[in-house]
PDB file of N, CA and C in Angstrom:
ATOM      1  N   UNK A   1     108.856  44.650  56.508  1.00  0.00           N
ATOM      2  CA  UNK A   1     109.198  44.370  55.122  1.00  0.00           C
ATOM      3  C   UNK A   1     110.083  45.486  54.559  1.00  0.00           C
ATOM      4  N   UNK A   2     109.744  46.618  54.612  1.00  0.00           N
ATOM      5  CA  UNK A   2     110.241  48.194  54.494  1.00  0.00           C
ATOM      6  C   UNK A   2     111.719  47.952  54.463  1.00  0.00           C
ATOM      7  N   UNK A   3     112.063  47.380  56.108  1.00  0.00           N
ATOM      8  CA  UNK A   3     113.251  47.710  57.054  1.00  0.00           C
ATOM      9  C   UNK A   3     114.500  46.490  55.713  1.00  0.00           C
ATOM     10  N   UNK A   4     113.477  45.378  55.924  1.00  0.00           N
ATOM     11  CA  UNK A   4     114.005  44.155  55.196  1.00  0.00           C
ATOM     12  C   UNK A   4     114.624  44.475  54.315  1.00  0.00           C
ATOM     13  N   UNK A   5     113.816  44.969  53.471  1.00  0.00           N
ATOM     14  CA  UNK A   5     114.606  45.545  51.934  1.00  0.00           C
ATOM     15  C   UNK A   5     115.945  46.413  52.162  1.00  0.00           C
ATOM     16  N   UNK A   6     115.829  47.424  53.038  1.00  0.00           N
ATOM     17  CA  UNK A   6     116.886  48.418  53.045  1.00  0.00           C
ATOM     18  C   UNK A   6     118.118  48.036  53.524  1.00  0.00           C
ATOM     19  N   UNK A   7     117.801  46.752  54.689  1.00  0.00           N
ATOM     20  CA  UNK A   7     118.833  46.278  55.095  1.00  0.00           C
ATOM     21  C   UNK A   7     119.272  45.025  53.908  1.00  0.00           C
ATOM     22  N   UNK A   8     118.864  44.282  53.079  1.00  0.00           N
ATOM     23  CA  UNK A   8     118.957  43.691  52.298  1.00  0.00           C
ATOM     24  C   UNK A   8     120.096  44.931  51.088  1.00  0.00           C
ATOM     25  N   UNK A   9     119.125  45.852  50.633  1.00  0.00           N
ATOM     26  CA  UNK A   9     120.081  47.176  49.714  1.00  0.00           C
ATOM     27  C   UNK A   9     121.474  47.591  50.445  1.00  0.00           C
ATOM     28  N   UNK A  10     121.699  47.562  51.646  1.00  0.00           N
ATOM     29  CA  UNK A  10     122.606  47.881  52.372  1.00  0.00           C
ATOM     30  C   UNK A  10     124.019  46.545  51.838  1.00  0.00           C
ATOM     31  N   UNK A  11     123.241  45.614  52.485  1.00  0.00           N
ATOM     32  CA  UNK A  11     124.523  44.414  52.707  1.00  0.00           C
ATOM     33  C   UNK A  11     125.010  44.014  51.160  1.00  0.00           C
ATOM     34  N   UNK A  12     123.983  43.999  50.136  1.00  0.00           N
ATOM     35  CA  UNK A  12     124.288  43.782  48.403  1.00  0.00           C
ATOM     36  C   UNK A  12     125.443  45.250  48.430  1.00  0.00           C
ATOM     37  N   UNK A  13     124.772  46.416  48.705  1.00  0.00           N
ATOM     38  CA  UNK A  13     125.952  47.613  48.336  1.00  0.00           C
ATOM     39  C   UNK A  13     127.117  47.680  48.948  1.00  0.00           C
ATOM     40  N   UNK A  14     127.447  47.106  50.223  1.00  0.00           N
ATOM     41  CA  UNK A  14     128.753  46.909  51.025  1.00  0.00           C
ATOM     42  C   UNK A  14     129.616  46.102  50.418  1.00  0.00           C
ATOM     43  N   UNK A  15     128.599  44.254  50.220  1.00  0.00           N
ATOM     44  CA  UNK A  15     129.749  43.699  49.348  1.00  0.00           C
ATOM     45  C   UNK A  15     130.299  44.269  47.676  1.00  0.00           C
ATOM     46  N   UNK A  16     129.895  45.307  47.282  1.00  0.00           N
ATOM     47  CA  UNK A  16     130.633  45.753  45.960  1.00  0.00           C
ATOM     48  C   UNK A  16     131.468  46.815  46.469  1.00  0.00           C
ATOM     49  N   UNK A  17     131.441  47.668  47.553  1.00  0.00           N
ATOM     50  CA  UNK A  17     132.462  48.378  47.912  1.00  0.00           C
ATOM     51  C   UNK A  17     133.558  47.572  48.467  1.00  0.00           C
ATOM     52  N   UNK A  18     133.189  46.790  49.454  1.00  0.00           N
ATOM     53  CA  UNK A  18     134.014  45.417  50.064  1.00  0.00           C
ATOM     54  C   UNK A  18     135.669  45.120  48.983  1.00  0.00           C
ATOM     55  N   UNK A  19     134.824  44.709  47.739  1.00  0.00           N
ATOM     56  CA  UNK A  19     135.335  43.862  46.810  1.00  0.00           C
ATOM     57  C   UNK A  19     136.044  44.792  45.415  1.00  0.00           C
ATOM     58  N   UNK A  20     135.682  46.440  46.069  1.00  0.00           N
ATOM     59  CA  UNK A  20     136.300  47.207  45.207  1.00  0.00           C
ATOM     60  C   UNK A  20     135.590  46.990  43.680  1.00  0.00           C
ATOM     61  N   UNK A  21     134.443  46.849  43.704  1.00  0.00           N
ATOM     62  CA  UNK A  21     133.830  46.351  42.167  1.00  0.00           C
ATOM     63  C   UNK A  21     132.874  48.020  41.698  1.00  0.00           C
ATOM     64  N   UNK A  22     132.842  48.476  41.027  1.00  0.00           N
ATOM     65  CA  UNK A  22     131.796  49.235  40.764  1.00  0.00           C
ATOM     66  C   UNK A  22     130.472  49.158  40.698  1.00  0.00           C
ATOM     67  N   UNK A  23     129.497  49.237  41.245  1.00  0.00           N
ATOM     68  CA  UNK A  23     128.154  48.768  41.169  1.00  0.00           C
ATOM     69  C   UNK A  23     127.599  49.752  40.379  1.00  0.00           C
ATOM     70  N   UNK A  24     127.689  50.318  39.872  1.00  0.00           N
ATOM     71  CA  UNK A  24     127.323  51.445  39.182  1.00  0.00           C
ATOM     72  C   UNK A  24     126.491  50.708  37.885  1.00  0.00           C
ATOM     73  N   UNK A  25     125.755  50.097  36.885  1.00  0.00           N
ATOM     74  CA  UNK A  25     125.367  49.622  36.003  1.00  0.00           C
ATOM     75  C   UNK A  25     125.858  50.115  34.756  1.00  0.00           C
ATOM     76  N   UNK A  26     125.920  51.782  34.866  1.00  0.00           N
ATOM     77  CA  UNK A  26     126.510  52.134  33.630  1.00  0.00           C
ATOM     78  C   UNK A  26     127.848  52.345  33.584  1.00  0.00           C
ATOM     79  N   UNK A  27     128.651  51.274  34.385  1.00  0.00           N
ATOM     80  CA  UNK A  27     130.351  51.362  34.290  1.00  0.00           C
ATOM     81  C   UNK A  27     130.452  50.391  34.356  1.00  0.00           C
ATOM     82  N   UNK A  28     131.182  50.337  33.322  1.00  0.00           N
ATOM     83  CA  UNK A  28     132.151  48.843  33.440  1.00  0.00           C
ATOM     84  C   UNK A  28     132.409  48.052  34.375  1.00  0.00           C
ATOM     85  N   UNK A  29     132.474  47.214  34.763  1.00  0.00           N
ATOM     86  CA  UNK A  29     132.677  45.921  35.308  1.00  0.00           C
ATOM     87  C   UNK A  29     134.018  45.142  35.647  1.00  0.00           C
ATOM     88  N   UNK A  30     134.615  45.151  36.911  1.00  0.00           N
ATOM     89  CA  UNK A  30     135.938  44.825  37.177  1.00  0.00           C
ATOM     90  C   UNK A  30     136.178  43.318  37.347  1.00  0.00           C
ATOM     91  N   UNK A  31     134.798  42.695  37.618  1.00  0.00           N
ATOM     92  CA  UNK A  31     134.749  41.017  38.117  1.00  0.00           C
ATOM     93  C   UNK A  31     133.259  40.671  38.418  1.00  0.00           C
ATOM     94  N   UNK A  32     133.015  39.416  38.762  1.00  0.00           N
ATOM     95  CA  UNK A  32     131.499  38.755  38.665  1.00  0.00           C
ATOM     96  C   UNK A  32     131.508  38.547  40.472  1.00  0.00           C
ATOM     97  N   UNK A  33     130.350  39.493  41.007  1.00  0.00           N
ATOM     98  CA  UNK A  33     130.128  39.186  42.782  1.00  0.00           C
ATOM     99  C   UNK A  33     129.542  37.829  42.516  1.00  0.00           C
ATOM    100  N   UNK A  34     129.810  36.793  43.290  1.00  0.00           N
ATOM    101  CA  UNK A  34     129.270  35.768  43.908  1.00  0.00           C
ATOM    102  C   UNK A  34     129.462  35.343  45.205  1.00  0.00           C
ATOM    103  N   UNK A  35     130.118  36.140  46.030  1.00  0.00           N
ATOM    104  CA  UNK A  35     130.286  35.914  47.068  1.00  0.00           C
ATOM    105  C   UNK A  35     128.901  36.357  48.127  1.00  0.00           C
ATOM    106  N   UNK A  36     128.747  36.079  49.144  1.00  0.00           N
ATOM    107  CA  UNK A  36     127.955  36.602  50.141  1.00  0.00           C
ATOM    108  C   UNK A  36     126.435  36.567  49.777  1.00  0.00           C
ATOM    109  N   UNK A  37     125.583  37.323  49.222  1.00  0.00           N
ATOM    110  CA  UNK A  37     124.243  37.174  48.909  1.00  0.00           C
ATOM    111  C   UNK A  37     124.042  36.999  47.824  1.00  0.00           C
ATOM    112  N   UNK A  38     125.222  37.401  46.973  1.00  0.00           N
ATOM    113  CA  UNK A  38     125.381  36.996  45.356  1.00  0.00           C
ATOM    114  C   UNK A  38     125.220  35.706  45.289  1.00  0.00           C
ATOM    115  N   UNK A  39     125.493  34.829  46.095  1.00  0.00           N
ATOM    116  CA  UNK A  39     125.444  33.086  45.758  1.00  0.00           C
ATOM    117  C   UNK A  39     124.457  32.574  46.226  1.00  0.00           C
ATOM    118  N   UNK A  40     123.243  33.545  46.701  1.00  0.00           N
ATOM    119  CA  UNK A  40     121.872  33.120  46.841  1.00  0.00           C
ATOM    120  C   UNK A  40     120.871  33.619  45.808  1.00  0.00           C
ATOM    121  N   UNK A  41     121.250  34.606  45.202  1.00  0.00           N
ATOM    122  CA  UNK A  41     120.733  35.680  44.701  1.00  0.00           C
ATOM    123  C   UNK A  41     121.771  36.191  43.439  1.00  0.00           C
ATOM    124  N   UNK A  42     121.338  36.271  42.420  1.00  0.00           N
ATOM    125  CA  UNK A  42     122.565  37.267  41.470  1.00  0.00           C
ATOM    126  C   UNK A  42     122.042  38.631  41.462  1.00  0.00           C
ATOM    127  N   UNK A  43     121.112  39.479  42.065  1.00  0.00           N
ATOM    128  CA  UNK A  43     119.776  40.518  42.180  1.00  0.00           C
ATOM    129  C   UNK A  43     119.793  40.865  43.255  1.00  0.00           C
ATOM    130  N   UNK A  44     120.267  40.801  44.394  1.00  0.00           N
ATOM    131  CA  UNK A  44     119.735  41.282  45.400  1.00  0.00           C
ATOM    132  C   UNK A  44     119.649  42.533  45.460  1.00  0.00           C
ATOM    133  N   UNK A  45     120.417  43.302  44.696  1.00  0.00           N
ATOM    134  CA  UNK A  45     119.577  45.228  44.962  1.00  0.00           C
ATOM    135  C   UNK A  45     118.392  44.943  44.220  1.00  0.00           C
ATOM    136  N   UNK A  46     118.231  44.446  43.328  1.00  0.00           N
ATOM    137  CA  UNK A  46     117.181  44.814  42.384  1.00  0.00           C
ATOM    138  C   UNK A  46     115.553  43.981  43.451  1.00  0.00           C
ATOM    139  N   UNK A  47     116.471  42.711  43.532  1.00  0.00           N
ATOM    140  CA  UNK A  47     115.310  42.364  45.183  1.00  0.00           C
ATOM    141  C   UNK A  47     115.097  43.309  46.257  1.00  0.00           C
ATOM    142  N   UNK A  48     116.216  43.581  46.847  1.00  0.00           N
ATOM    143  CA  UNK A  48     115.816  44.802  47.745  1.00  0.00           C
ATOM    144  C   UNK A  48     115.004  46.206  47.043  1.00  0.00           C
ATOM    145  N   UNK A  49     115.056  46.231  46.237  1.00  0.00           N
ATOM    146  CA  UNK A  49     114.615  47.327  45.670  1.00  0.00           C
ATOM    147  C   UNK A  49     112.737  47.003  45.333  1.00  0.00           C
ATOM    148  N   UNK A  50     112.758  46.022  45.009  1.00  0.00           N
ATOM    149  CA  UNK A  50     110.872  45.468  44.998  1.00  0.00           C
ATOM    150  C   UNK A  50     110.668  45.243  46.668  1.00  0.00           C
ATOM    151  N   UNK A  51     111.282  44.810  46.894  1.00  0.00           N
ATOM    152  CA  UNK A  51     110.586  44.675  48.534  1.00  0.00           C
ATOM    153  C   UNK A  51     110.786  46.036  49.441  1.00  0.00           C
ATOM    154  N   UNK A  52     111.504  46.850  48.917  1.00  0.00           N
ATOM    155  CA  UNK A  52     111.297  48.192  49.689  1.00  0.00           C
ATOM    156  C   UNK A  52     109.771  49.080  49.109  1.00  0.00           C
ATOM    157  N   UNK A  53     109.653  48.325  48.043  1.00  0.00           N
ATOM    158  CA  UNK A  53     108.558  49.076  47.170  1.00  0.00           C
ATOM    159  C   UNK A  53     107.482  48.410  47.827  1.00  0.00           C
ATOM    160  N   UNK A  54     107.182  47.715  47.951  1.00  0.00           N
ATOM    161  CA  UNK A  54     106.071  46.531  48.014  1.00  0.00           C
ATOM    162  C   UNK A  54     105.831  47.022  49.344  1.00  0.00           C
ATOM    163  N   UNK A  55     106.499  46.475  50.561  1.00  0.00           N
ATOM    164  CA  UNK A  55     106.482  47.622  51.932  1.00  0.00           C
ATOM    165  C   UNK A  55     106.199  49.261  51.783  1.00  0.00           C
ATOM    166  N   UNK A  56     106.482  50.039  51.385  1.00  0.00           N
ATOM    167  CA  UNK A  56     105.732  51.160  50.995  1.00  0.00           C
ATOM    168  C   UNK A  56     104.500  51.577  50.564  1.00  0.00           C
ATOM    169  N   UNK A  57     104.554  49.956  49.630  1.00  0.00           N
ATOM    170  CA  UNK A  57     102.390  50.162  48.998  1.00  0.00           C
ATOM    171  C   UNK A  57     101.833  49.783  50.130  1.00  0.00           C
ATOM    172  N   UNK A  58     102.304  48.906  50.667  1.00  0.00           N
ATOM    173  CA  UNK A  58     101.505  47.631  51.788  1.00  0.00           C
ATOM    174  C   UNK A  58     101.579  49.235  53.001  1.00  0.00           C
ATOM    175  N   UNK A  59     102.567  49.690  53.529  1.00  0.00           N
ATOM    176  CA  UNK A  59     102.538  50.838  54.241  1.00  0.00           C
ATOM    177  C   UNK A  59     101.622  52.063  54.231  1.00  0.00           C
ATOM    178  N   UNK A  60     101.417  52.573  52.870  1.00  0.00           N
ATOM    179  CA  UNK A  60     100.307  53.687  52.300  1.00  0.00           C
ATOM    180  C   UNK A  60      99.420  53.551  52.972  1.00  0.00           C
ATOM    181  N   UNK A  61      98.442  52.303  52.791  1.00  0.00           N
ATOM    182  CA  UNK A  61      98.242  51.585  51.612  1.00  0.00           C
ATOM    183  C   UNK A  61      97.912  52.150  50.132  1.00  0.00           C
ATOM    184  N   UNK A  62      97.938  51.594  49.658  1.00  0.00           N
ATOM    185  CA  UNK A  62      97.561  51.796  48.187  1.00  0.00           C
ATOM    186  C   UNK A  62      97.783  50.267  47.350  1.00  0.00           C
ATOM    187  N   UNK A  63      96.441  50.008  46.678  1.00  0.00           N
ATOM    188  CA  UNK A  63      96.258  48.909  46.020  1.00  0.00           C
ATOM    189  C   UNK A  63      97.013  49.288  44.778  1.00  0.00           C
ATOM    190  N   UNK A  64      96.974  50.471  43.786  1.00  0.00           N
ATOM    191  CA  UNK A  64      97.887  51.318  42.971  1.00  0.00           C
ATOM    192  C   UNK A  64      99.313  50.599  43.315  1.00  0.00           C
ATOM    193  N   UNK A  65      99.598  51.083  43.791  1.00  0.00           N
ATOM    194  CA  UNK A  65     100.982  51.119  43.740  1.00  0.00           C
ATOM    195  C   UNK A  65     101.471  49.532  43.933  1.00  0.00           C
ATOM    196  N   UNK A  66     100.786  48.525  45.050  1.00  0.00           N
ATOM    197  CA  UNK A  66     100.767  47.016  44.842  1.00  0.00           C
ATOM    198  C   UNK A  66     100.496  46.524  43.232  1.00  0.00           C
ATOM    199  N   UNK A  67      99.585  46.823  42.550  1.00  0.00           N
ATOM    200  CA  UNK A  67      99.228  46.779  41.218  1.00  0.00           C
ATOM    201  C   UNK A  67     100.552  46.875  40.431  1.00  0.00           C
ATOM    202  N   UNK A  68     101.321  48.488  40.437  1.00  0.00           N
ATOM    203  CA  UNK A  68     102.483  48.934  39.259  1.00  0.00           C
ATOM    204  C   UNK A  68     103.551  48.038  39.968  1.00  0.00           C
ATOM    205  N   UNK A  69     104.025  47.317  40.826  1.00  0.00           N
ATOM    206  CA  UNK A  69     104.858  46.275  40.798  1.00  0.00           C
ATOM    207  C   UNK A  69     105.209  45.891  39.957  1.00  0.00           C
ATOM    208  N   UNK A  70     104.061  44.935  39.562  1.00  0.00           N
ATOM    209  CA  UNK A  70     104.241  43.682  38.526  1.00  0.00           C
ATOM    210  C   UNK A  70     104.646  44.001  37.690  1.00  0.00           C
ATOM    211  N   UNK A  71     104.341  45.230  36.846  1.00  0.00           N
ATOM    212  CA  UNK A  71     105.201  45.758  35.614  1.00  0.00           C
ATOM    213  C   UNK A  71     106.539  46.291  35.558  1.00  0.00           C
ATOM    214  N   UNK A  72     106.429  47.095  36.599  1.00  0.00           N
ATOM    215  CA  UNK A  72     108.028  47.346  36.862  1.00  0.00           C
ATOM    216  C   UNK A  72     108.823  46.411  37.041  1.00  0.00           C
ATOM    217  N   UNK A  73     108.588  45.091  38.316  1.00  0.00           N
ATOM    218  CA  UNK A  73     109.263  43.648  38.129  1.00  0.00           C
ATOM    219  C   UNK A  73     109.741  43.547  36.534  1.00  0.00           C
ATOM    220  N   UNK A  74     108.836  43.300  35.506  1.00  0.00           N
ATOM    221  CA  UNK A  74     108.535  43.246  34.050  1.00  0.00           C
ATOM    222  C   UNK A  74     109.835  43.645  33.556  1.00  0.00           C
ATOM    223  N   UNK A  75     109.488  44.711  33.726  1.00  0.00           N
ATOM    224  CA  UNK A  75     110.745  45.954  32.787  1.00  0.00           C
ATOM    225  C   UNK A  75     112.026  45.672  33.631  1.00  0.00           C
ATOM    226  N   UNK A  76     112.815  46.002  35.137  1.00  0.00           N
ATOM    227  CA  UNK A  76     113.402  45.116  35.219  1.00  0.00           C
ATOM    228  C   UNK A  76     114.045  44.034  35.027  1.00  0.00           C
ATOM    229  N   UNK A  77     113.421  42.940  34.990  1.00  0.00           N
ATOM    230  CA  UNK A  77     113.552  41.582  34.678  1.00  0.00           C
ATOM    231  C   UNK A  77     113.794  41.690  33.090  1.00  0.00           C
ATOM    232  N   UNK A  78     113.119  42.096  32.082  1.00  0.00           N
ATOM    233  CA  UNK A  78     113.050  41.842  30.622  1.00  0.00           C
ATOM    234  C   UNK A  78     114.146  43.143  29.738  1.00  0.00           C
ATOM    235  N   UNK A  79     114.305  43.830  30.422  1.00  0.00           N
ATOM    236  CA  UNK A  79     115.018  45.161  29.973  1.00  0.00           C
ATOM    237  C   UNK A  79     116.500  45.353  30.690  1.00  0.00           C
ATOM    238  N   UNK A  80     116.555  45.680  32.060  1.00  0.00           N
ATOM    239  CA  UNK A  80     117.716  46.504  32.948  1.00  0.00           C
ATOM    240  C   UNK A  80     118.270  44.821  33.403  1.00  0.00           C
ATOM    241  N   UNK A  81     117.992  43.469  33.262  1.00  0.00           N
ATOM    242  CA  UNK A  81     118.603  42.823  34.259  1.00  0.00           C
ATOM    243  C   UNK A  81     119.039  41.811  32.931  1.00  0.00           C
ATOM    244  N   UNK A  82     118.259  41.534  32.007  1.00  0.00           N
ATOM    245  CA  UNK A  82     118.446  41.060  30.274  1.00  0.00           C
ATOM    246  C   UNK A  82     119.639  42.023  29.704  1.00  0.00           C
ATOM    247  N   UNK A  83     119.776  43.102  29.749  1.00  0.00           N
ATOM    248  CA  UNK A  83     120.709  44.153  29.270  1.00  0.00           C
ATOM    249  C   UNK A  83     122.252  43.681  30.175  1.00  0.00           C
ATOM    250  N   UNK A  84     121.947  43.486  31.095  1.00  0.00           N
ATOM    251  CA  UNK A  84     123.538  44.196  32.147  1.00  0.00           C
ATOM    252  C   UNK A  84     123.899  41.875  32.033  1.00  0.00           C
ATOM    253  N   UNK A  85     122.853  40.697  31.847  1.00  0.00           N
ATOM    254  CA  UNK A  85     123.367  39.359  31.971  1.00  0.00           C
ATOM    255  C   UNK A  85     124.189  39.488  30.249  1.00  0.00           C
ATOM    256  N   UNK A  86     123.465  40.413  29.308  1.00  0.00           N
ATOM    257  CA  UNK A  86     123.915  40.401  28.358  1.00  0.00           C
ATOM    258  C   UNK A  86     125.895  40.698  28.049  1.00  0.00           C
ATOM    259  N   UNK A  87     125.616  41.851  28.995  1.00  0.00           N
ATOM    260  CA  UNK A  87     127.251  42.374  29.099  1.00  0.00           C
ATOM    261  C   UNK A  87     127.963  41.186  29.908  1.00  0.00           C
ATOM    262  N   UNK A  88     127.558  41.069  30.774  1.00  0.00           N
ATOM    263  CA  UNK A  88     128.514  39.922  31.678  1.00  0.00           C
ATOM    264  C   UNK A  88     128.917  39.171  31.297  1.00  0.00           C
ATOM    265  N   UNK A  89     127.512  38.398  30.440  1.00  0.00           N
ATOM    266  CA  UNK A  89     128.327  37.035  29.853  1.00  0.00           C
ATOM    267  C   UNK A  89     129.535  37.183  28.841  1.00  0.00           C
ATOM    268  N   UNK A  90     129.384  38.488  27.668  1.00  0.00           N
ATOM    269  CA  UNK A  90     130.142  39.335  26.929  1.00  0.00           C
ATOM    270  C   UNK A  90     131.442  39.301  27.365  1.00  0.00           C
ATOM    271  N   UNK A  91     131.522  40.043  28.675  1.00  0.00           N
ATOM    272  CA  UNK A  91     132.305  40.344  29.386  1.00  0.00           C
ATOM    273  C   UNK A  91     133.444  39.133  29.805  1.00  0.00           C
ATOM    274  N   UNK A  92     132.426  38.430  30.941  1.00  0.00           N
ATOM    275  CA  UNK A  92     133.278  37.250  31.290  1.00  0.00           C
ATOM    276  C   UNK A  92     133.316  36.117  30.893  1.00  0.00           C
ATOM    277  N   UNK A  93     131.969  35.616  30.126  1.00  0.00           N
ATOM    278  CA  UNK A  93     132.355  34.809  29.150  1.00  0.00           C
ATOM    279  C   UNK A  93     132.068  33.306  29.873  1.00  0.00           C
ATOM    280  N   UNK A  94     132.595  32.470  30.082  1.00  0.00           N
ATOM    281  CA  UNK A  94     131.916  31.298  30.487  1.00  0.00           C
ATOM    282  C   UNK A  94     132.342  31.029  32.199  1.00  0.00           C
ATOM    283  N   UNK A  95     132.988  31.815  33.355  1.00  0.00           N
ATOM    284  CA  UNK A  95     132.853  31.823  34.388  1.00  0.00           C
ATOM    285  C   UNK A  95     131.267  32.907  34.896  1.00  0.00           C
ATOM    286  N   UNK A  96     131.173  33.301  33.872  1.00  0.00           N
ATOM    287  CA  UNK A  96     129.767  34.406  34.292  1.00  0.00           C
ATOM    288  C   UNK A  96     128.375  32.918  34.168  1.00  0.00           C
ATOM    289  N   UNK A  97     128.286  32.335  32.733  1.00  0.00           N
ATOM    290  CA  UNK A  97     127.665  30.920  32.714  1.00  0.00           C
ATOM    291  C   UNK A  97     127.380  30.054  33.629  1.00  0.00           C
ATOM    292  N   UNK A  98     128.773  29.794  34.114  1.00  0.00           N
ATOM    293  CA  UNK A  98     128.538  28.636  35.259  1.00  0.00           C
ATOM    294  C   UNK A  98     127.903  29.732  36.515  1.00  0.00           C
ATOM    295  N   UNK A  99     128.184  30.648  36.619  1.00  0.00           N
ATOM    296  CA  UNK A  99     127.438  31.654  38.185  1.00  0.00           C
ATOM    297  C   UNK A  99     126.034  31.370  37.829  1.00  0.00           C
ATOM    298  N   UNK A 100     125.683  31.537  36.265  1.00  0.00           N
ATOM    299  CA  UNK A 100     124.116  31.949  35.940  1.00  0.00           C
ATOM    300  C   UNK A 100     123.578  30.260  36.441  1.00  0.00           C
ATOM    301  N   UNK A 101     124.237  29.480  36.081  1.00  0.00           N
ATOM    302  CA  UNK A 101     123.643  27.743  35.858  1.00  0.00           C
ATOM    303  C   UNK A 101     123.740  27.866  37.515  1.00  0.00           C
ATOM    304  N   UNK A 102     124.499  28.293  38.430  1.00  0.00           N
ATOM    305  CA  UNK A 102     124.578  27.924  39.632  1.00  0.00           C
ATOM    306  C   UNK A 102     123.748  28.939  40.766  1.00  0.00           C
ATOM    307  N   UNK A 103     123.054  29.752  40.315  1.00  0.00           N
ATOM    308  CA  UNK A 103     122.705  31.035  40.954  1.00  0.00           C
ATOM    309  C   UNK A 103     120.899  31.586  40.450  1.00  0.00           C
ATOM    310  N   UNK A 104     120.397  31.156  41.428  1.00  0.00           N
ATOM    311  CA  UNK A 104     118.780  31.805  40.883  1.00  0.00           C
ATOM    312  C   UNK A 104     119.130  33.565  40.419  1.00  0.00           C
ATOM    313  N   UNK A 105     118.502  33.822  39.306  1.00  0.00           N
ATOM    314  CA  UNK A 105     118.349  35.644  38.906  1.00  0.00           C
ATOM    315  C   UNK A 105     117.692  35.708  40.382  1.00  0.00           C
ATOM    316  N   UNK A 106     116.617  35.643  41.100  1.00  0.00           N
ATOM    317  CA  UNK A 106     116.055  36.599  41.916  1.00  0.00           C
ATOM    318  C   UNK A 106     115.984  35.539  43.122  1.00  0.00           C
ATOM    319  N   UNK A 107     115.380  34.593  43.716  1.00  0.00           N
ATOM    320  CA  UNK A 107     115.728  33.714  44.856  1.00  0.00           C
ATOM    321  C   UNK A 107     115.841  32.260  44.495  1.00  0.00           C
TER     322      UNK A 107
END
């Protein structure tokens, strides 16, 4: 699961270098990824990023750390991923729309 995630964080961070886009969250925005895992996923770091976590508790173990998931998912999802669909759509306006209508946030 561990490996999954990282290689998952890997292939999401290649296609924004790939495509010359900044992935950076707190920079501006050159264009909308939908190509490659983006058109399964509009999240996949932020997926890779819970499933590298989740493999780490499950790894420990620690029931703790399986537990603070769900909230972090939370904040994530309701804060950092609500914030950055906010700019996009801003941004791009109704080709960002049709990605959202055509594209699960997480799978």
């Amino acid at each position: 699961m561990l490996l999954g995630g990282v290689v998952l964080l890997v292939m999401s961070m290649r296609q924004f270098t790939r495509a010359d886009i900044d992935m950076r969250p707190w920079m501006p925005t050159a264009g909308i990824m939908d190509k490659g895992l983006y058109s399964w996923t509009r999240n996949p770091m932020y997926l890779s990023f819970a499933i590298i976590y989740l493999g780490i508790a499950l790894l420990i173990p620690s029931e703790w750390a399986v537990l603070t998931l769900i909230p972090a998912l939370l904040v994530i999802r309701y804060y950092v991923i609500a914030k950055e669909e906010r700019y996009l759509e801003a941004t791009f306006g109704e080709p960002y729309v049709r990605y959202k209508a055509r594209v699960r946030r997480w799978l």
